[in-house]
N, C-alpha and C. Protein backbone atom coordinates (compact mmCIF):
# COMPACT_ATOMS: atom_id res chain seq x y z
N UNK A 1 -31.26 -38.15 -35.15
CA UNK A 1 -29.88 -38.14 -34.76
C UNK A 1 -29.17 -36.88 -35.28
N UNK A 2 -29.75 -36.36 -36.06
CA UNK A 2 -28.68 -35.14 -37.11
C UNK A 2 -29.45 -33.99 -36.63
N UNK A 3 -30.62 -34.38 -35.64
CA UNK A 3 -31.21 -32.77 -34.99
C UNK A 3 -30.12 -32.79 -33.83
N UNK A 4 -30.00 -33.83 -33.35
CA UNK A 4 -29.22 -33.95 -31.70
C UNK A 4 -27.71 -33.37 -32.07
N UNK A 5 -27.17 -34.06 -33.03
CA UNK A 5 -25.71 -33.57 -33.32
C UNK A 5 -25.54 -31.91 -33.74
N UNK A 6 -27.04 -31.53 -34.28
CA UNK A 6 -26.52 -29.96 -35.35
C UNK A 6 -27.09 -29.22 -33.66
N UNK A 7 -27.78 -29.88 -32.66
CA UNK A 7 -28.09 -29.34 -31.43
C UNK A 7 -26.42 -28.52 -30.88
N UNK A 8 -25.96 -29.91 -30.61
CA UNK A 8 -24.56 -29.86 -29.47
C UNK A 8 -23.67 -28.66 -30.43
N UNK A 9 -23.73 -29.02 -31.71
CA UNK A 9 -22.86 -28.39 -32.68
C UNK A 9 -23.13 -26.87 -32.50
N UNK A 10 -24.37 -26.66 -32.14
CA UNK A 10 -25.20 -25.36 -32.38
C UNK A 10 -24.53 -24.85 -30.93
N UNK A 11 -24.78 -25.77 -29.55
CA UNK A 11 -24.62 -25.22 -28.37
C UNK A 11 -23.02 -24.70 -28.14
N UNK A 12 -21.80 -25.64 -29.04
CA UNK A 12 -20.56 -25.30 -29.21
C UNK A 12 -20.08 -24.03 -29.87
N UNK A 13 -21.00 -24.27 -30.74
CA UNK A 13 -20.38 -22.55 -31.16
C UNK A 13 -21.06 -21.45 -30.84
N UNK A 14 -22.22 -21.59 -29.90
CA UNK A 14 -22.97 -20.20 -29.12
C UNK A 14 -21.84 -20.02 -27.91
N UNK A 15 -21.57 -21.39 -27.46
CA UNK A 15 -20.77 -21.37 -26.12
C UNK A 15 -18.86 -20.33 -26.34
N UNK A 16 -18.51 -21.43 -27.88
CA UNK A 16 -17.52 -20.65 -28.14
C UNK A 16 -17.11 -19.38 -28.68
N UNK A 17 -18.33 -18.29 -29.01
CA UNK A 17 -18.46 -17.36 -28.95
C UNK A 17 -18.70 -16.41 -27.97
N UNK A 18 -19.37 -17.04 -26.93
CA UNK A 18 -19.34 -16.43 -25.58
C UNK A 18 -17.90 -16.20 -25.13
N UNK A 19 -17.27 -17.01 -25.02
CA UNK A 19 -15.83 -16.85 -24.66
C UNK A 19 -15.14 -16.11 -25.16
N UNK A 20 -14.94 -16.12 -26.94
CA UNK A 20 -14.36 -15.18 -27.19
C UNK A 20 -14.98 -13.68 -27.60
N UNK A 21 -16.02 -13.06 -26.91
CA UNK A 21 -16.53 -12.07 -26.19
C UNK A 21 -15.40 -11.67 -24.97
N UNK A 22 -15.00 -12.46 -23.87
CA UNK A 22 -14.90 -11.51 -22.56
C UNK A 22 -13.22 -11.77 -23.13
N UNK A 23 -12.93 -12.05 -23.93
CA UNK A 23 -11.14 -11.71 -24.18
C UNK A 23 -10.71 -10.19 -24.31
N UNK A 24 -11.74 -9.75 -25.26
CA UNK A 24 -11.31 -8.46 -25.37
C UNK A 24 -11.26 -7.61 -24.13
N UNK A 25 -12.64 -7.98 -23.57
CA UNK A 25 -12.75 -6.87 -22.40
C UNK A 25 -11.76 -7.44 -21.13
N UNK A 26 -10.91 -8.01 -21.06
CA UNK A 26 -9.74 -8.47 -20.80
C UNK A 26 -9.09 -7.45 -21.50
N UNK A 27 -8.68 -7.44 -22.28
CA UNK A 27 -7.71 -6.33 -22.70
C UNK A 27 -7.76 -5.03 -22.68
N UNK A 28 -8.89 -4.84 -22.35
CA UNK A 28 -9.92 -3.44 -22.51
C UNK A 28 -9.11 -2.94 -20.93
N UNK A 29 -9.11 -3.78 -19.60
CA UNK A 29 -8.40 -3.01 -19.10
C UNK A 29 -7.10 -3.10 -18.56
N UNK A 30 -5.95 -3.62 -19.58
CA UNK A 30 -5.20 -3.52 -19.28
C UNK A 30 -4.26 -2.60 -19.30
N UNK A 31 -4.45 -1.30 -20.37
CA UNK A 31 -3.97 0.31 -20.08
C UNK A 31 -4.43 0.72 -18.71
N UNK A 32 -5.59 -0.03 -17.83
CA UNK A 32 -5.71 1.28 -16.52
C UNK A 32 -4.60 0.64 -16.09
N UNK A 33 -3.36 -0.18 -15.67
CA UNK A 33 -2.12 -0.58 -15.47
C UNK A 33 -1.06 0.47 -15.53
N UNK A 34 -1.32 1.28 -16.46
CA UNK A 34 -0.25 2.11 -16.75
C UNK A 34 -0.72 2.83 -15.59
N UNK A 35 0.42 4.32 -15.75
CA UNK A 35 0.10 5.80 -15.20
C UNK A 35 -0.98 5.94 -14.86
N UNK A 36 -1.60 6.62 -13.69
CA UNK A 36 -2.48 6.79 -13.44
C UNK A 36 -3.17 8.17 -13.96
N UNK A 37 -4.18 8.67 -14.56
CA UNK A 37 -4.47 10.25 -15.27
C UNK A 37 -4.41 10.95 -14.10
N UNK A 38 -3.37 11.96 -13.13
CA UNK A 38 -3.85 12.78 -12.44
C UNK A 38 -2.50 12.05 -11.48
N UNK A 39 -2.24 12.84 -9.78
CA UNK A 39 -1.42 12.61 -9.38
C UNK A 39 -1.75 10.68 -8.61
N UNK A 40 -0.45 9.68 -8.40
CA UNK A 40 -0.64 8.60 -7.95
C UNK A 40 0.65 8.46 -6.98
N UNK A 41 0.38 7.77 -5.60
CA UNK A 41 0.94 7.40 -4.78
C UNK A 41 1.26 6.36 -4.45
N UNK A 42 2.44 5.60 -4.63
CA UNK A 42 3.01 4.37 -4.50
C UNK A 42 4.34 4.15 -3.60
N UNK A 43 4.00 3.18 -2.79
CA UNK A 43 5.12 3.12 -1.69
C UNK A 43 5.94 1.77 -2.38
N UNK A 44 7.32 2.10 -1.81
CA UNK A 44 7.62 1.20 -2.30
C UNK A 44 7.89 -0.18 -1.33
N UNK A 45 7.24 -0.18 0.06
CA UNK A 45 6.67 -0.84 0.86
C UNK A 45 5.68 -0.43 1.70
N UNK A 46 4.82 -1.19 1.94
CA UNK A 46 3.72 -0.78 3.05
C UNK A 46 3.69 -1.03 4.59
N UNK A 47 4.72 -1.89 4.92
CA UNK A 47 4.64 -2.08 6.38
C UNK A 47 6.08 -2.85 6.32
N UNK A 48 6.37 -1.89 7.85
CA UNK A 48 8.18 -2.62 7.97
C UNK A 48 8.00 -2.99 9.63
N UNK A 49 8.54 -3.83 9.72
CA UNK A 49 8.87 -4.80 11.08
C UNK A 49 9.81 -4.40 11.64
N UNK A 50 10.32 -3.74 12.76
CA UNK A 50 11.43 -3.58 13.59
C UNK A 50 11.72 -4.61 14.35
N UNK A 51 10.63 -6.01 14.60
CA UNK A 51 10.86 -6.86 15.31
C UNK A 51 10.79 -6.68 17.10
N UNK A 52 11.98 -7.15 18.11
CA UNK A 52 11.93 -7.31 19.25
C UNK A 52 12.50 -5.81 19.43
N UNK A 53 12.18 -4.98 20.34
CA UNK A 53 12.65 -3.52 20.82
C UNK A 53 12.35 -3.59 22.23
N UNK A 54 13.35 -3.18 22.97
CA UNK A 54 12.90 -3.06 24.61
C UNK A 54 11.57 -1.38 25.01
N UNK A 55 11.43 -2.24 26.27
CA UNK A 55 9.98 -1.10 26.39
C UNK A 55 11.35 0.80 26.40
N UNK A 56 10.91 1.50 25.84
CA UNK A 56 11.48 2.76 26.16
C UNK A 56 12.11 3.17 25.01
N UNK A 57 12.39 2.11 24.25
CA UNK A 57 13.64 2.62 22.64
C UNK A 57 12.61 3.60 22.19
N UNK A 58 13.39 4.24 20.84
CA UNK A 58 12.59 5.48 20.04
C UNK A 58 13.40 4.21 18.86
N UNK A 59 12.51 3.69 17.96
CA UNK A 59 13.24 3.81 16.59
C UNK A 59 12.37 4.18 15.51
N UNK A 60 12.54 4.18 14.23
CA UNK A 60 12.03 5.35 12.85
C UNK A 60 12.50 4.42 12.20
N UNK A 61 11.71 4.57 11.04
CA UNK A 61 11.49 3.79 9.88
C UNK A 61 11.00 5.17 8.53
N UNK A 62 12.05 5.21 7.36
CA UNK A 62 11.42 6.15 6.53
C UNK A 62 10.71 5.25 5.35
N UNK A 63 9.53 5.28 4.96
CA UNK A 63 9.35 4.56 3.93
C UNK A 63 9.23 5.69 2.48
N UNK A 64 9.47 5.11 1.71
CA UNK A 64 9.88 5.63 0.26
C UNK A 64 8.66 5.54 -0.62
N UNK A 65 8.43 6.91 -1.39
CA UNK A 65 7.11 6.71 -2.66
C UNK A 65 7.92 7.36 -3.46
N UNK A 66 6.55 7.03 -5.09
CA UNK A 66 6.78 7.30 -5.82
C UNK A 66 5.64 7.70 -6.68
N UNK A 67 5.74 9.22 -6.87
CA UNK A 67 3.97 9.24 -7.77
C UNK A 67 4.16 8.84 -8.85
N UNK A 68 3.41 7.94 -9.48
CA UNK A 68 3.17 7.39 -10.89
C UNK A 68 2.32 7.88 -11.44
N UNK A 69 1.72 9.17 -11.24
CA UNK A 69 0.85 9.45 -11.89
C UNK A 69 1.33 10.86 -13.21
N UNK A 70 0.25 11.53 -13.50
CA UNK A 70 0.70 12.52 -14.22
C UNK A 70 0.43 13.68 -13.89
N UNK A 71 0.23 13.70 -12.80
CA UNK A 71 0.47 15.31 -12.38
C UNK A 71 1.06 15.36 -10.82
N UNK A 72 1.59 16.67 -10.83
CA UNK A 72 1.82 16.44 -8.88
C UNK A 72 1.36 16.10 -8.21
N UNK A 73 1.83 15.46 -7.25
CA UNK A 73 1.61 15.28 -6.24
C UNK A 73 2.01 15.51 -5.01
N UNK A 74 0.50 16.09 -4.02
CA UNK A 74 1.14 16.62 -2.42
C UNK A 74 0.23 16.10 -1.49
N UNK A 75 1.33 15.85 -0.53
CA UNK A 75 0.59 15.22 0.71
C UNK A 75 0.27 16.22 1.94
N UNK A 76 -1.51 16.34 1.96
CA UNK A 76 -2.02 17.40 2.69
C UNK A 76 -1.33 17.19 4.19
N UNK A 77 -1.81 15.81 4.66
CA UNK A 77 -0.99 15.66 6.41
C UNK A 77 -0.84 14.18 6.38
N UNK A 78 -0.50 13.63 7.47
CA UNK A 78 -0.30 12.35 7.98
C UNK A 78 -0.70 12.07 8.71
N UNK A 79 -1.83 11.36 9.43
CA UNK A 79 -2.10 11.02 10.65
C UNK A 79 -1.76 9.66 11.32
N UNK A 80 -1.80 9.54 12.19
CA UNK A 80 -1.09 8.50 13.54
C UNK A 80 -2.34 8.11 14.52
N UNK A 81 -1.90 6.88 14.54
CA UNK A 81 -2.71 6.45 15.48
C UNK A 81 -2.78 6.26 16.81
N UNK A 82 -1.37 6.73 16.97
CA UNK A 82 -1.60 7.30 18.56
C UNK A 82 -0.24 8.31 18.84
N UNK A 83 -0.06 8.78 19.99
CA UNK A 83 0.69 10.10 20.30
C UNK A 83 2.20 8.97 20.28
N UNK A 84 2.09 8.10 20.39
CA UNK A 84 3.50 7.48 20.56
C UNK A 84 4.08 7.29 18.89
N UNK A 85 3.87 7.89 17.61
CA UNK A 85 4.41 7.89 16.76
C UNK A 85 4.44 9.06 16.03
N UNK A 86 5.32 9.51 15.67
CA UNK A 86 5.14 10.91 15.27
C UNK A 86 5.83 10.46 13.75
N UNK A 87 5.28 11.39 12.51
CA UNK A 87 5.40 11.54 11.29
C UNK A 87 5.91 12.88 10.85
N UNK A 88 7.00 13.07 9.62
CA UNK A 88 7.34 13.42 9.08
C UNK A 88 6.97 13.01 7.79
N UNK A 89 6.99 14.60 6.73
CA UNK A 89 7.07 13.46 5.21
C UNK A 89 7.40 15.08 4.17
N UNK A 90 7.62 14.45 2.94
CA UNK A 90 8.09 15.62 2.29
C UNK A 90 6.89 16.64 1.93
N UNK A 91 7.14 18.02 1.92
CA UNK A 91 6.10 18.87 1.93
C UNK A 91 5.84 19.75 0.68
N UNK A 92 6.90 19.51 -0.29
CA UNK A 92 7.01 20.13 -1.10
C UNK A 92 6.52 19.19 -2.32
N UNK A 93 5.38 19.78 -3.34
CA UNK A 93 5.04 18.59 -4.47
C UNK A 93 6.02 17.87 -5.02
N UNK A 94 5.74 16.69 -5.00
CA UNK A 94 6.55 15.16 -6.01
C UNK A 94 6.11 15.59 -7.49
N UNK A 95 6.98 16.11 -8.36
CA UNK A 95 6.57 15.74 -9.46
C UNK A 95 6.27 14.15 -10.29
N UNK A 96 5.40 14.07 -11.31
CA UNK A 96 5.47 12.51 -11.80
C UNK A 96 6.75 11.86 -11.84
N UNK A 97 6.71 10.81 -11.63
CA UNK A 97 8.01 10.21 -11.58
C UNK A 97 9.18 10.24 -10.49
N UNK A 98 8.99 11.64 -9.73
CA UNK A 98 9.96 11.24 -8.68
C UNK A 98 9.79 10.56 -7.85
N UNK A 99 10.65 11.03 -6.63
CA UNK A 99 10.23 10.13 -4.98
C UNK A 99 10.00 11.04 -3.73
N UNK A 100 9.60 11.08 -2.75
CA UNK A 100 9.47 11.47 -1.53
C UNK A 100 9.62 10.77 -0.38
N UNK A 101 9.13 11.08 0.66
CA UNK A 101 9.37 10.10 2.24
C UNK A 101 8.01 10.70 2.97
N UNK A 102 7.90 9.10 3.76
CA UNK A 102 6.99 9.73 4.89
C UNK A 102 8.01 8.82 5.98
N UNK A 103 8.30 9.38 6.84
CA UNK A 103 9.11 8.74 8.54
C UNK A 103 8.47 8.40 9.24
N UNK A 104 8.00 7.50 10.21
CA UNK A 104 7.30 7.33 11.58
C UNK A 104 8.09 7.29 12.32
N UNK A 105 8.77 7.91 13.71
CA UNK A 105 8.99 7.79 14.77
C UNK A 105 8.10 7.32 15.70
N UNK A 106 8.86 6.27 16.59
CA UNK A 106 7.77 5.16 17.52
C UNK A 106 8.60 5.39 18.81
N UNK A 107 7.85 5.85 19.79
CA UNK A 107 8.61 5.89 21.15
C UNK A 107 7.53 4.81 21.74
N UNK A 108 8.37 3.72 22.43
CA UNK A 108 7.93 2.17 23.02
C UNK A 108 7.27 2.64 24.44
N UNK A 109 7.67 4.22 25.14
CA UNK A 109 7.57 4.04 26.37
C UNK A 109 5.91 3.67 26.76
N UNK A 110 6.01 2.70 28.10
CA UNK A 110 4.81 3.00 28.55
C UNK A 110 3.56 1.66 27.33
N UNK A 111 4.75 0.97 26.28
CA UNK A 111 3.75 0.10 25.43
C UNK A 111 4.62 -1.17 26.01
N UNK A 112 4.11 -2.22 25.49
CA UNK A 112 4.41 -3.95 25.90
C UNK A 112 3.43 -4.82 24.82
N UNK A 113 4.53 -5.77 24.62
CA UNK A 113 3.79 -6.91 23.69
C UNK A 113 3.49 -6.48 22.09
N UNK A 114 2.98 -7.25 21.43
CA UNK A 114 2.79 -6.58 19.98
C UNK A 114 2.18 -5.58 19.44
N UNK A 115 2.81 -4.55 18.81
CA UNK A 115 2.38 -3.26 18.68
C UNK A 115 2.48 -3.26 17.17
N UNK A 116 1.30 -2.90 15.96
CA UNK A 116 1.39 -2.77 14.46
C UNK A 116 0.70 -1.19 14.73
N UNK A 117 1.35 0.03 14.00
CA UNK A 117 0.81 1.21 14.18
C UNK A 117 0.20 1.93 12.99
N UNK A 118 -1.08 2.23 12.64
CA UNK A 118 -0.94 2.52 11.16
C UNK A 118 -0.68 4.07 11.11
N UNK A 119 -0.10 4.17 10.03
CA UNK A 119 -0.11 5.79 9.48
C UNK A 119 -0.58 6.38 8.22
N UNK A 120 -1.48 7.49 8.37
CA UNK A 120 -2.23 7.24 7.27
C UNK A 120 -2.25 8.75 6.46
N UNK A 121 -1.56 8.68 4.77
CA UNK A 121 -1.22 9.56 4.47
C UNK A 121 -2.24 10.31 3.54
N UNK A 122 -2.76 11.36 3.57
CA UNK A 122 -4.03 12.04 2.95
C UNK A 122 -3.22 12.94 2.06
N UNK A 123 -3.16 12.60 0.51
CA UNK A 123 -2.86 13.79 -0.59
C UNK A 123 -3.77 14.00 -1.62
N UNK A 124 -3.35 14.13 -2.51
CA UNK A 124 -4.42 14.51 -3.74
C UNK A 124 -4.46 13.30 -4.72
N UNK A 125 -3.54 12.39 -4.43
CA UNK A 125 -3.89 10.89 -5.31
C UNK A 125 -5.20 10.66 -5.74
N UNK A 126 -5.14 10.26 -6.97
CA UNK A 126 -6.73 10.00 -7.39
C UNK A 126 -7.40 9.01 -6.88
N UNK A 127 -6.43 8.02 -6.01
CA UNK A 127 -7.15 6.90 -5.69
C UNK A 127 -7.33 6.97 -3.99
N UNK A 128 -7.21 8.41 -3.74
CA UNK A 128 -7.25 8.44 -2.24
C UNK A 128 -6.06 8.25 -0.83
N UNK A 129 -6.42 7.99 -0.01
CA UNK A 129 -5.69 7.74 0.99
C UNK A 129 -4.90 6.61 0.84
N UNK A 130 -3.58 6.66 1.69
CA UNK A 130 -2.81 5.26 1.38
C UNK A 130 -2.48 5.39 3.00
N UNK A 131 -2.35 3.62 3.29
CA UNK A 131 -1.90 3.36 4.66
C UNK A 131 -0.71 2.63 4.47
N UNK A 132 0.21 3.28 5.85
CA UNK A 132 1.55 2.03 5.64
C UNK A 132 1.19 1.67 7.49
N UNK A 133 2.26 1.13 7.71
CA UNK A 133 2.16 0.42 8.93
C UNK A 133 3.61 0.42 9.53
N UNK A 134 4.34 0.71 10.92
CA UNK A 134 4.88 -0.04 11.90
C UNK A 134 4.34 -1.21 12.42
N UNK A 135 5.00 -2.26 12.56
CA UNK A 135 4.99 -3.34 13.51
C UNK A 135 6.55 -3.20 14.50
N UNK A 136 5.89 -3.67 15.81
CA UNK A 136 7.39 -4.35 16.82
C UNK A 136 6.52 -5.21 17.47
N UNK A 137 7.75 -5.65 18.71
CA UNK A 137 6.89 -6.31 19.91
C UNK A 137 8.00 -6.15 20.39
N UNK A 138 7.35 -5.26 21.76
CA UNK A 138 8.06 -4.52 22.97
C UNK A 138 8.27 -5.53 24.07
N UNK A 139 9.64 -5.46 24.32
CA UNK A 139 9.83 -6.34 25.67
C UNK A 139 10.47 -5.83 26.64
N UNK A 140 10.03 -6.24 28.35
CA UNK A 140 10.84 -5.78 28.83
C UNK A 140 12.31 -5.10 29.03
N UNK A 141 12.84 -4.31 29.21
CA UNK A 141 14.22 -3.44 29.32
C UNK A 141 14.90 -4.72 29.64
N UNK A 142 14.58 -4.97 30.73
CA UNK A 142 15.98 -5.93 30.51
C UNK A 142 15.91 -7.48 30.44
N UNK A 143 14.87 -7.93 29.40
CA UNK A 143 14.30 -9.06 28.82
C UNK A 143 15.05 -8.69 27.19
N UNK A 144 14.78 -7.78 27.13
CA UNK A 144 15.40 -7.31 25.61
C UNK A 144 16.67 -7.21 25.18
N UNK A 145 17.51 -6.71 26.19
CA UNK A 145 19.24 -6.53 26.36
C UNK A 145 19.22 -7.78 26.79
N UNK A 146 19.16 -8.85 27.77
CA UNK A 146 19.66 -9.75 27.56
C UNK A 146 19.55 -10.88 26.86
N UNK A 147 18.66 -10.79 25.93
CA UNK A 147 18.99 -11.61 24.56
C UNK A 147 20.20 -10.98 23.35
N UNK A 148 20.48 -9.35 23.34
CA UNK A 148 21.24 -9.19 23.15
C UNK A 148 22.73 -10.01 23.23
């Protein structure tokens, strides 16, 4: 009986040492949280909804970043996923801590029904490319004004 008990006793504290093993490395990465070493790109949303738009509107959406990292940051280009959205964005380096813009302009003509558009911004972020998104859903011209 006192092999079986110093057993379980034995298996409790191999077990409860296992556990408190992966605490630390729990903590181990909670500095990569901070700043990122080198330039970082953060939006301060990733995808905005314009909702119902009739077929033909133009509307724009600017979305807002912020490098968190520690060194400049610049955004080489922007690409689009199709000719019906055109991008703007700031061209001049973000230092750490400030802000910049990237814009999408969306012309509806010639689209119908639900449209999500991605745009995809290529800089020197250490963590690579970042995507934001348009969404609408295009309705007829004058399906659209008269819910107006």
């Amino acid at each position: 009986m006192k092999k079986v008990l110093l057993s379980f006793a034995f298996a409790a504290f191999v077990a409860g040492g296992a556990m408190a093993q992966e605490q630390p490395k729990a903590k181990a990465s909670a500095p990569q949280e901070q700043a990122v070493n080198g330039p970082a790109l953060t939006f301060e949303e990733t995808e905005y909804n314009f909702g119902d738009i009739a077929q033909g509107d133009v509307v724009e959406h600017t979305f807002k970043f912020k490098n968190t990292g520690t060194q400049p940051l610049v955004i080489e280009r922007v690409d689009v996923s199709c000719g019906c959205t055109t991008p703007a964005w700031t061209k001049e380096p973000v230092m750490p801590g400030k802000t910049g813009i990237v814009t999408a302009k969306f012309n509806s003509a010639g689209k119908m029904g639900q449209q999500k558009k991605a745009i995809t911004v290529h800089s020197n972020a250490a963590d690579g490319d970042k995507y934001v998104y348009i969404v609408t859903n295009i309705k007829e011209k004058g399906a659209a004004s008269a819910k107006n």
